[in-house]
Protein backbone atom coordinates (compact mmCIF):
# COMPACT_ATOMS: atom_id res chain seq x y z
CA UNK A 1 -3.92 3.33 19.36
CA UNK A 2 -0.90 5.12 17.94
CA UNK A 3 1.84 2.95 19.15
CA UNK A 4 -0.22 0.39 17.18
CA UNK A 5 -0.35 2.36 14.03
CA UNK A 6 3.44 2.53 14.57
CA UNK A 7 3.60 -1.57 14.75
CA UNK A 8 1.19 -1.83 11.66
CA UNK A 9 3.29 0.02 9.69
CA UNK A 10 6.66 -1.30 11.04
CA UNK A 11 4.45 -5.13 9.94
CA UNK A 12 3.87 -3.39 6.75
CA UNK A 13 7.56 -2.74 6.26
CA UNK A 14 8.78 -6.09 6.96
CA UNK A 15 6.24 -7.73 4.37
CA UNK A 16 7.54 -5.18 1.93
CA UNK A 17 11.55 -6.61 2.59
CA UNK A 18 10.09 -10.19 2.54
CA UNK A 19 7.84 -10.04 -0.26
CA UNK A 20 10.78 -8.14 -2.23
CA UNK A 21 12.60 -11.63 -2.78
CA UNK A 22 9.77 -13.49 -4.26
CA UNK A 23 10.03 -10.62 -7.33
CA UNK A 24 13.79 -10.86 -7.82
CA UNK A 25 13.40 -14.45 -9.36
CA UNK A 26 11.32 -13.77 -12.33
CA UNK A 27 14.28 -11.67 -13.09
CA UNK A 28 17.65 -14.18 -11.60
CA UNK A 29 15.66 -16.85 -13.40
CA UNK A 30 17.36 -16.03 -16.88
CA UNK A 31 20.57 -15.58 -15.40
CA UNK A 32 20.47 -18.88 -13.67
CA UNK A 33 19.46 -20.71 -16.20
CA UNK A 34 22.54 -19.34 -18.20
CA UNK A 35 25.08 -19.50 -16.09
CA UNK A 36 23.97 -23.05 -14.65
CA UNK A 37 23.12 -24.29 -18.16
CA UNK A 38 19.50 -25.21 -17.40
CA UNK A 39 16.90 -26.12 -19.82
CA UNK A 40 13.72 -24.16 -19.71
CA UNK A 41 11.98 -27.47 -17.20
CA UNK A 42 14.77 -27.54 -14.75
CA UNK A 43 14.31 -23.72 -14.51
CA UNK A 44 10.13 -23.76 -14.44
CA UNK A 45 10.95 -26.40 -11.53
CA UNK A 46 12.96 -24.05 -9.55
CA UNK A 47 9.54 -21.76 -10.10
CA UNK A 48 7.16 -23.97 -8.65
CA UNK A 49 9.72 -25.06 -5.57
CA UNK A 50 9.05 -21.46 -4.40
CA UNK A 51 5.40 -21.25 -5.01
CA UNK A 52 5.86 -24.26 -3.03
CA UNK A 53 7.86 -23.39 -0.39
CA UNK A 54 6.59 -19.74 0.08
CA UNK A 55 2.56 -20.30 -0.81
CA UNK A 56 1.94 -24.22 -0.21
CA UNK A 57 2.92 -24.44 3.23
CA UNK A 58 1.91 -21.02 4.80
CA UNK A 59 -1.05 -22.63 6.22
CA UNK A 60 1.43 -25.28 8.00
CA UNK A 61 3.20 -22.36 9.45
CA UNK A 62 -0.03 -20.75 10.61
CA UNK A 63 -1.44 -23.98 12.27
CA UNK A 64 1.69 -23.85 14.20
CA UNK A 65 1.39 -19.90 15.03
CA UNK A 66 -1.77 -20.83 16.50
CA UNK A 67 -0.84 -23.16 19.18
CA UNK A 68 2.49 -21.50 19.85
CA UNK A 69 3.63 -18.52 20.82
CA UNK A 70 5.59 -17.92 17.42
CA UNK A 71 6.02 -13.97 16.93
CA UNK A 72 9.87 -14.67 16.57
CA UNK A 73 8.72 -15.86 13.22
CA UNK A 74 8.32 -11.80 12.04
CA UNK A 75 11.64 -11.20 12.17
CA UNK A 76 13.05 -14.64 11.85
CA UNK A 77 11.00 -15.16 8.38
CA UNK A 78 12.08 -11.75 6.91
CA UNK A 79 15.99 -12.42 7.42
CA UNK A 80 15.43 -16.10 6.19
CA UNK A 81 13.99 -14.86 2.79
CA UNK A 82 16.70 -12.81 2.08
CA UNK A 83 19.25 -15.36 3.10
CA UNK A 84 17.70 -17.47 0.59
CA UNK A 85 17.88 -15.31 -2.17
CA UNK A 86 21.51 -14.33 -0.97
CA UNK A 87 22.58 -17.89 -1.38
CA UNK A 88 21.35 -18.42 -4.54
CA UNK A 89 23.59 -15.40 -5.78
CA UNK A 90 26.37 -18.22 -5.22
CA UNK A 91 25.28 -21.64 -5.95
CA UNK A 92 27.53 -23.77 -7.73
CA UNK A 93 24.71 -25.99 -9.17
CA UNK A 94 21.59 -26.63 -9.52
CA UNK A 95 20.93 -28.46 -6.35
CA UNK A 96 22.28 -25.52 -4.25
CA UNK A 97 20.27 -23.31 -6.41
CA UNK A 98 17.10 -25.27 -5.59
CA UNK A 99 17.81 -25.55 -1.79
CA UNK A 100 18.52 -21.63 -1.63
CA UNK A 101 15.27 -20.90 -3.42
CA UNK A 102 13.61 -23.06 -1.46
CA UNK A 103 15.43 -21.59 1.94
CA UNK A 104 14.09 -18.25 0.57
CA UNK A 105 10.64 -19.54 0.11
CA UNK A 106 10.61 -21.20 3.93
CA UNK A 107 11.03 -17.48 5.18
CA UNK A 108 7.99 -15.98 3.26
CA UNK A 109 6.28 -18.67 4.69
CA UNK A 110 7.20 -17.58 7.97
CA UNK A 111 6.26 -14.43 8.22
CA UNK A 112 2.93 -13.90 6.46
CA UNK A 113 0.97 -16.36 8.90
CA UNK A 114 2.44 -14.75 12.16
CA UNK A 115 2.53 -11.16 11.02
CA UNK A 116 -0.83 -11.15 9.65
CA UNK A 117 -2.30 -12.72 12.86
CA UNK A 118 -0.30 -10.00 14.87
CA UNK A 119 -1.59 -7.32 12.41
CA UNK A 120 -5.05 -8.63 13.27
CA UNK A 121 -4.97 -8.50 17.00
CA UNK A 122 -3.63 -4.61 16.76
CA UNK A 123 -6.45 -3.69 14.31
CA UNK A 124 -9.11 -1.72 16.03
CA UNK A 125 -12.96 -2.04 14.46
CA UNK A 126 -11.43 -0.71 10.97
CA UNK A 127 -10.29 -4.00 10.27
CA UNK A 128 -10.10 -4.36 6.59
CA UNK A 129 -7.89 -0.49 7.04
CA UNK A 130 -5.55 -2.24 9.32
CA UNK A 131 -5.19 -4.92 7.51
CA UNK A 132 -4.68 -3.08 3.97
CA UNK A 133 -1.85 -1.08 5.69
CA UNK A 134 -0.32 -4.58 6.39
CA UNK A 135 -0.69 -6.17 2.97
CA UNK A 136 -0.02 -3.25 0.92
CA UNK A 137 3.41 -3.33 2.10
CA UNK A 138 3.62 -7.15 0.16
CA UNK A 139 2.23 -5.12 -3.06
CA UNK A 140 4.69 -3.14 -2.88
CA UNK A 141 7.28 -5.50 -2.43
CA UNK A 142 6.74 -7.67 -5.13
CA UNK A 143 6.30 -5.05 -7.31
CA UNK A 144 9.52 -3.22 -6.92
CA UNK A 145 11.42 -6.79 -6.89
CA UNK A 146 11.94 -6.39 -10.75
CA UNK A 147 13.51 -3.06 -10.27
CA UNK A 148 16.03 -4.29 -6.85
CA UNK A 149 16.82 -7.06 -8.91
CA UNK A 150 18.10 -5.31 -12.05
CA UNK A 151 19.69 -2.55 -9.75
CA UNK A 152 21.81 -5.64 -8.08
CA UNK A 153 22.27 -7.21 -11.31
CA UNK A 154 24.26 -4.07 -12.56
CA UNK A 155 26.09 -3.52 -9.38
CA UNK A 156 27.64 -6.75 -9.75
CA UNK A 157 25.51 -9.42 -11.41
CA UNK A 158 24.24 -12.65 -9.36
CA UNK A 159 27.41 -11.97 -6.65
CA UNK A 160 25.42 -9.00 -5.85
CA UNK A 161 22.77 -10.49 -4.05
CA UNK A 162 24.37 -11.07 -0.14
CA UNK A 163 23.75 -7.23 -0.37
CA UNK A 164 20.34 -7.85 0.11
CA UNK A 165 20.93 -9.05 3.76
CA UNK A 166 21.75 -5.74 4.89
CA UNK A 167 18.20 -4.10 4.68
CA UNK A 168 17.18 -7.27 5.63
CA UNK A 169 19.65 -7.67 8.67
CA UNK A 170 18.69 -4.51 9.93
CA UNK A 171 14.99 -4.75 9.57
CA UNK A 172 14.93 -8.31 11.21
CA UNK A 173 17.17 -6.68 14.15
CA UNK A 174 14.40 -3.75 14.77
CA UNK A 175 11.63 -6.39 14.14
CA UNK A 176 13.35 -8.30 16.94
CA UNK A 177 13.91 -5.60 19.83
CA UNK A 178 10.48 -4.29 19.28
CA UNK A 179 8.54 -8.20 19.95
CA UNK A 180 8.08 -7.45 23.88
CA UNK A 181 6.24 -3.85 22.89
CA UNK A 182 4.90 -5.52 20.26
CA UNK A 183 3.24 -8.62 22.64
CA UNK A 184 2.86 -5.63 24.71
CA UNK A 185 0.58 -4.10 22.46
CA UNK A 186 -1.45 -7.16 21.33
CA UNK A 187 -2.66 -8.35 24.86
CA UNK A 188 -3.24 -4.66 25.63
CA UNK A 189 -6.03 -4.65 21.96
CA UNK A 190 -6.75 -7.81 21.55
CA UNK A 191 -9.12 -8.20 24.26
CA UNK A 192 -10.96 -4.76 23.63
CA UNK A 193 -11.36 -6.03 19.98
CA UNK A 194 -13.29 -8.75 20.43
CA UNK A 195 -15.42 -7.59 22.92
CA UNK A 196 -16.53 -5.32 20.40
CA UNK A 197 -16.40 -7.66 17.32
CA UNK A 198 -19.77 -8.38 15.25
CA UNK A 199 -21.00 -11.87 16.27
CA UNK A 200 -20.13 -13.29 13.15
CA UNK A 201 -16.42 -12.20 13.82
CA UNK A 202 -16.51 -13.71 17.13
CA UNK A 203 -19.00 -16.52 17.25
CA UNK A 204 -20.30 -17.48 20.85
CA UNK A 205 -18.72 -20.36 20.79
CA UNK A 206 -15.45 -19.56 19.17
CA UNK A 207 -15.70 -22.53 16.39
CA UNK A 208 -14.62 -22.13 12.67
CA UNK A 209 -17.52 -21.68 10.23
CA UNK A 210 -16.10 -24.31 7.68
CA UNK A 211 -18.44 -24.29 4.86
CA UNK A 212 -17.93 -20.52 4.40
CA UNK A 213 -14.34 -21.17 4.87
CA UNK A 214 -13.92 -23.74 2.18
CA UNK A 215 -16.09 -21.15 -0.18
CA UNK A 216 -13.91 -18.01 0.73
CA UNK A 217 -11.21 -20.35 -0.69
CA UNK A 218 -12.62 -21.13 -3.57
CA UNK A 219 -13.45 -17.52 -4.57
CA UNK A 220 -9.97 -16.25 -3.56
CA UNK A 221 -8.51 -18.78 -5.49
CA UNK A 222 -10.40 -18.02 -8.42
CA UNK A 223 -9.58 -14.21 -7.70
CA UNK A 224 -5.73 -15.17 -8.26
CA UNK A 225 -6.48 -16.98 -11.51
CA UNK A 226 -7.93 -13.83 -12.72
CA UNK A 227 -5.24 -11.15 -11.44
CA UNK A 228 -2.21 -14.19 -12.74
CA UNK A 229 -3.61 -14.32 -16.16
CA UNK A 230 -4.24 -10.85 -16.76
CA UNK A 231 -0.53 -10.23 -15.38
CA UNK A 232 0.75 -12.81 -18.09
CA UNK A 233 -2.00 -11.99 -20.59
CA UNK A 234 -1.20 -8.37 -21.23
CA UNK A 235 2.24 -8.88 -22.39
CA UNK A 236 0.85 -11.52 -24.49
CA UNK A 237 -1.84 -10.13 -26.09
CA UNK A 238 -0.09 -7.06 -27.13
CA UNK A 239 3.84 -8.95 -27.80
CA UNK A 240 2.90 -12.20 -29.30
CA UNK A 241 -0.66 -11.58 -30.44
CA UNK A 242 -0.82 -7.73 -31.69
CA UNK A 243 3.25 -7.88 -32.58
CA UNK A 244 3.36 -4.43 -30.57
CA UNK A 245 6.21 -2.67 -28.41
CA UNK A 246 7.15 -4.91 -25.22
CA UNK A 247 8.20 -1.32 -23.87
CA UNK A 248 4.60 -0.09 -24.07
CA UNK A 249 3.05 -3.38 -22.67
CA UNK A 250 5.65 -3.15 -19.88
CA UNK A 251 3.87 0.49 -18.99
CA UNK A 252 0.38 -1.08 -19.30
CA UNK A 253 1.52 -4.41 -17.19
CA UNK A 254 3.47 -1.30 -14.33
CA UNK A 255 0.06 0.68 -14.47
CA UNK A 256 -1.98 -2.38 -13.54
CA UNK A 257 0.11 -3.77 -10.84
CA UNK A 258 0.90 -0.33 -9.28
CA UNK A 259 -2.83 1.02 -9.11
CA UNK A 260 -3.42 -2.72 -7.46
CA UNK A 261 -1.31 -1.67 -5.01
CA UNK A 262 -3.45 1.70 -4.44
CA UNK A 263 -6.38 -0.29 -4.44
CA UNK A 264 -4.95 -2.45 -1.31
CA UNK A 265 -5.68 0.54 0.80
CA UNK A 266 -8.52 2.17 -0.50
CA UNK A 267 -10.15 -1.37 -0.11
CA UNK A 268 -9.96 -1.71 2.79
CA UNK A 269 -11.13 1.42 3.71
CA UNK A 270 -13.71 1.31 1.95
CA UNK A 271 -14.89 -2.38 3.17
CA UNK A 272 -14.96 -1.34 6.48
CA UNK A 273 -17.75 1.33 5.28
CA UNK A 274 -19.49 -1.21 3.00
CA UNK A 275 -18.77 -4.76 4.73
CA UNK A 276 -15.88 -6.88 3.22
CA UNK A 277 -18.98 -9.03 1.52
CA UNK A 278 -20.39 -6.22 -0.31
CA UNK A 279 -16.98 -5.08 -1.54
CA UNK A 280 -16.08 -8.87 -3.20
CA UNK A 281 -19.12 -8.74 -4.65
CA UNK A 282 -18.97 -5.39 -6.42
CA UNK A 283 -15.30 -5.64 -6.62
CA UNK A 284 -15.81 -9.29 -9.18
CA UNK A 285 -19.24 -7.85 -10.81
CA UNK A 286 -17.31 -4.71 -12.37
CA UNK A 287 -14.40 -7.35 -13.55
CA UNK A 288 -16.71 -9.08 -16.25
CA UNK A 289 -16.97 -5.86 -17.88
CA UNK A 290 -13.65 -5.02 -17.73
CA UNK A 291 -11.98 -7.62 -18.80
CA UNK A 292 -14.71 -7.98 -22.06
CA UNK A 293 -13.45 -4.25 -22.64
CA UNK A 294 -9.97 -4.95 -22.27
CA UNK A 295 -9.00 -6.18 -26.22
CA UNK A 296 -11.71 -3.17 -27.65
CA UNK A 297 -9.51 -0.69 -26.26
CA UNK A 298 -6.95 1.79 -27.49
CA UNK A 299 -4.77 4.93 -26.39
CA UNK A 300 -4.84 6.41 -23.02
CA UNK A 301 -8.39 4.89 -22.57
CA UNK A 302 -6.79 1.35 -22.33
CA UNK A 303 -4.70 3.21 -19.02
CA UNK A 304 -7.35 3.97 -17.38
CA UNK A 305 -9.34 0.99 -18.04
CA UNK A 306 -5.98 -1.07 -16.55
CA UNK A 307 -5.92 1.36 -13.51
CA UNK A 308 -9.60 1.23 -12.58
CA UNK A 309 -9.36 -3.04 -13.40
CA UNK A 310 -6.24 -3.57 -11.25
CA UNK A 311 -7.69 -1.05 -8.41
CA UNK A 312 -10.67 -3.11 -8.51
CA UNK A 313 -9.44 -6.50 -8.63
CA UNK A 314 -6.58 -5.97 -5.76
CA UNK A 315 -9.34 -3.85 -3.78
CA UNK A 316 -10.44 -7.20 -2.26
CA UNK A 317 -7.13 -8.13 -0.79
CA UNK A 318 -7.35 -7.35 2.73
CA UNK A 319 -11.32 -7.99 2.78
CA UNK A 320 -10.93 -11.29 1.89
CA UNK A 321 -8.22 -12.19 4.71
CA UNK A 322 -10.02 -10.31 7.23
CA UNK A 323 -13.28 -12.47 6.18
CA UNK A 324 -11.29 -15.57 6.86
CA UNK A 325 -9.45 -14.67 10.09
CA UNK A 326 -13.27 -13.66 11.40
CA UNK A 327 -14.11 -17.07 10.00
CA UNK A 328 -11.73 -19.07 11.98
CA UNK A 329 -11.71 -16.69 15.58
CA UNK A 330 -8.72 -18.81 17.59
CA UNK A 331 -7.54 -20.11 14.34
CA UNK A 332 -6.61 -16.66 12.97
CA UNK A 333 -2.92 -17.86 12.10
CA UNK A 334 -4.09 -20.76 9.53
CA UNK A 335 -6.56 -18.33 8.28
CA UNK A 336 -4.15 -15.73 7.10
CA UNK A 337 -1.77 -19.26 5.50
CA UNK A 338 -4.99 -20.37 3.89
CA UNK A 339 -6.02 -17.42 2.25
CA UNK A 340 -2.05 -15.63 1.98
CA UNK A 341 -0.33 -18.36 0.85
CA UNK A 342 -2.36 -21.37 -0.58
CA UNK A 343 -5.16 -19.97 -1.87
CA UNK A 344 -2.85 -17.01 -3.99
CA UNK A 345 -0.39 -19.28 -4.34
CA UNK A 346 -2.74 -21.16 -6.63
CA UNK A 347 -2.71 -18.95 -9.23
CA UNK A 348 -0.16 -20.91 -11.36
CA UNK A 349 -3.03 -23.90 -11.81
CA UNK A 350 -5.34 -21.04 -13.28
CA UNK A 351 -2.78 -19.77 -15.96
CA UNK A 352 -2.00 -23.46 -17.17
CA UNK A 353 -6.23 -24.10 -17.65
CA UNK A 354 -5.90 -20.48 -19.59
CA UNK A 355 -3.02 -21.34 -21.34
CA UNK A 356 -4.76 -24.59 -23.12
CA UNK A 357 -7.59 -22.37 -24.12
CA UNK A 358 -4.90 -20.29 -25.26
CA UNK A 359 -3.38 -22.85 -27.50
CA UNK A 360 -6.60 -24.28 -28.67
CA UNK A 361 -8.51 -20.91 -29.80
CA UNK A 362 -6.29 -18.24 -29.72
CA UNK A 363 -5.21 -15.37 -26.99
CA UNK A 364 -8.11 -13.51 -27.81
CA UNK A 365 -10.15 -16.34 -26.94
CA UNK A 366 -8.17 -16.86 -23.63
CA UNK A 367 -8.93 -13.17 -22.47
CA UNK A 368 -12.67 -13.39 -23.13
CA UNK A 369 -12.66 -16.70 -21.04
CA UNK A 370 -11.49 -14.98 -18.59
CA UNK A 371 -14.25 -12.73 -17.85
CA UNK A 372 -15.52 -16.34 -16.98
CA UNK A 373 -13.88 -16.07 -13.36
CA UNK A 374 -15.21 -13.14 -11.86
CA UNK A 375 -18.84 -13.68 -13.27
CA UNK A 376 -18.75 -17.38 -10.81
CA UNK A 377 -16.83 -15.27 -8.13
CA UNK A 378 -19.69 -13.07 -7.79
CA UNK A 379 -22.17 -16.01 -7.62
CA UNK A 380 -20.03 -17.88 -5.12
CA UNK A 381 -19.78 -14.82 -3.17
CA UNK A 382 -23.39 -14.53 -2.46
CA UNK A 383 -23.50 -17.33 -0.50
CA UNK A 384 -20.87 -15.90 2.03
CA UNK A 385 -21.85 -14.57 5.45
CA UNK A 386 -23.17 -11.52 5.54
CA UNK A 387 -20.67 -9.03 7.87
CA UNK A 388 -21.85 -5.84 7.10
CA UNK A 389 -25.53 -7.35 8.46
CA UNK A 390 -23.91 -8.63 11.60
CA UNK A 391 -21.97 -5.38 12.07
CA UNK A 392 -25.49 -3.62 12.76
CA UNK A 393 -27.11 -6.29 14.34
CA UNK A 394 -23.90 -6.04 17.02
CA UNK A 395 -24.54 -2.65 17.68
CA UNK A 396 -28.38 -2.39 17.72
CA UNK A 397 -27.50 -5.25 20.77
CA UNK A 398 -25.02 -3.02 22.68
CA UNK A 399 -27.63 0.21 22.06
């Protein structure tokens, strides 16, 4: 059980190198758009080719990862996503810029659909805990992407960025001599897991439970609308609306992100106790409040309401992927692209809906809509299997 700790963790560290690309382009983006000459739709277009590339397809990848043995794609993914971004450091025009980005993208798509299957099959009954150690490293990543990018960006501007292939180089290399101990270690857990696994994990007769599916989807994606436009809607509430510091709503916008990140482990610690079910649903029912409280609050109260919100919101993370992979068993691959990639990666179609009401009645406006989302989460939610329910029903049976 240790050497798999040791391979979660190692998984954890790779998602932390791949996810660190997809937060250096909110900051190149400027840069490219000077130096190439763009105009602000040719740059939003290089935006949405890696939402695209890295979110959109995942479940592509993950259909493949299930009927092939594809756990080169850990290491192969994470070098591939820093190649990306490496190239784009160099492109001449705009059409090398796009194919770089998109390169970039291809690898994130990789990875997150193998690695996450992998991290399931070495998770022991704490599944939600193994799988928080997994994602958190992602958090993590995209959060300090702002701060590799600017560090590259003074080393040497946009020629900088090939130096990101030696973390990446290395990492991929280690990823790559550790795949036999690593297939090792899966065929060695995987079996003992699912003997063990609640029958609504494993179901007798192995088939995908599509109408839950299809609804775990639809609240995850609903999720990402809400955690995308509070992450855009904080800097413009207190910038463009309030006319305040941008320094002090960067500090509010870093306290929300980083206590999400927090929140990816404690989640799914604590969803393991509770059932990943329960934890959705108290996770969304204390965002209504939250984000109705959010405008009506000043001074180091407005901290900790940001903390406790982003905690809360990002709590659900690894619940909700380990509710999908048990919702699929032998499709556990797509399950992780569904929820990983397209259903997050959706988030952009939520900001553009709060955006018009944005336009139309005012930011203010826009934030109390949002409160909105989590109140139909929750009622979407109660229609889910119950796991914590089949949890005891599993071991009543094997008493």
């Amino acid at each position: 059980m240790k050497k798999n700790k040791r391979f979660l963790y190692l998984l954890s560290l790779g998602h932390l190198m791949t996810d660190v690309n997809q937060g250096l382009l909110p900051i190149f983006l400027p840069i490219y758009k000077q130096v190439l000459g763009l105009s602000f739709t040719a740059a939003g277009l290089v935006s949405l080719i890696s939402l695209i590339s890295s979110s959109v397809i995942q479940p592509f990848f993950g259909f493949w990862s299930d009927r092939r043995a594809g756990r080169w794609l850990i290491p192969a993914g994470c070098l591939v996503a820093a190649l990306g971004m490496a190239l784009a450091g160099w492109a001449p025009n705009y059409a090398a810029l796009v194919a770089a980005v998109f390169l970039s993208g291809l690898g994130v798509a990789a990875y997150h659909p193998e690695a996450s299957k992998t991290a399931h099959y070495l998770s022991d009954r704490h599944q939600a805990t193994s799988m928080a150690v997994f994602s958190v490293g992602g958090n993590l990543g995209f959060a300090l992407g702002p701060a590799v990018a600017a560090g590259l960006l003074a080393l040497g501007g946009l020629k900088a960025s090939p130096l990101l292939l030696i973390p990446a180089g290395l990492l991929s290399l280690v990823l790559w001599t550790q795949l036999p101990s690593l297939e090792g270690a899966v065929k060695g857990s995987s079996s003992h897991k699912r003997e063990g696994a609640p029958r609504a994990e494993a179901s007798a007769a192995g088939h995908p439970n599509v109408r839950a599916m299809i609804l775990l989807l639809v609240i995850v994606i609903m999720r990402s609308w809400l955690h995308v436009g509070l992450t855009n809607y904080i800097p413009f509430y207190y910038i463009n609306y309030l006319q305040g510091d941008p320094a002090y709503s960067s500090m509010l916008l870093t306290v929300f992100l980083l206590a999400g990140a927090l929140g990816t482990l404690a989640g799914g610690r604590i969803a393991d106790r509770w059932g990943c079910k329960n934890m959705v649903l108290v996770s969304l029912a204390l965002m209504v409040p939250m984000v109705l409280l959010f405008p009506r609050t000043e001074g180091v109260w407005l901290f900790v309401l940001l903390a406790v919100g982003g905690f809360t919101l990002v709590s659900t993370f690894a619940p909700t992927i380990v509710l999908a992979q048990n919702l699929m068993p032998g499709h556990v691959g797509m399950a992780s692209g569904l929820i990983m990639g397209f259903a997050i990666g959706t988030g952009g179609i939520g900001l553009v809906i709060i955006g018009a009401v944005a336009d139309a009645l005012g930011v203010p406006a826009a934030l109390a809509s949002m409160a909105l989302i989590p109140a139909l989460g929750f009622a979407l939610t109660l229609f889910l299997p119950d796991d914590a329910r089949e949890r005891r029903l599993s071991q009543a049976l094997k008493a």
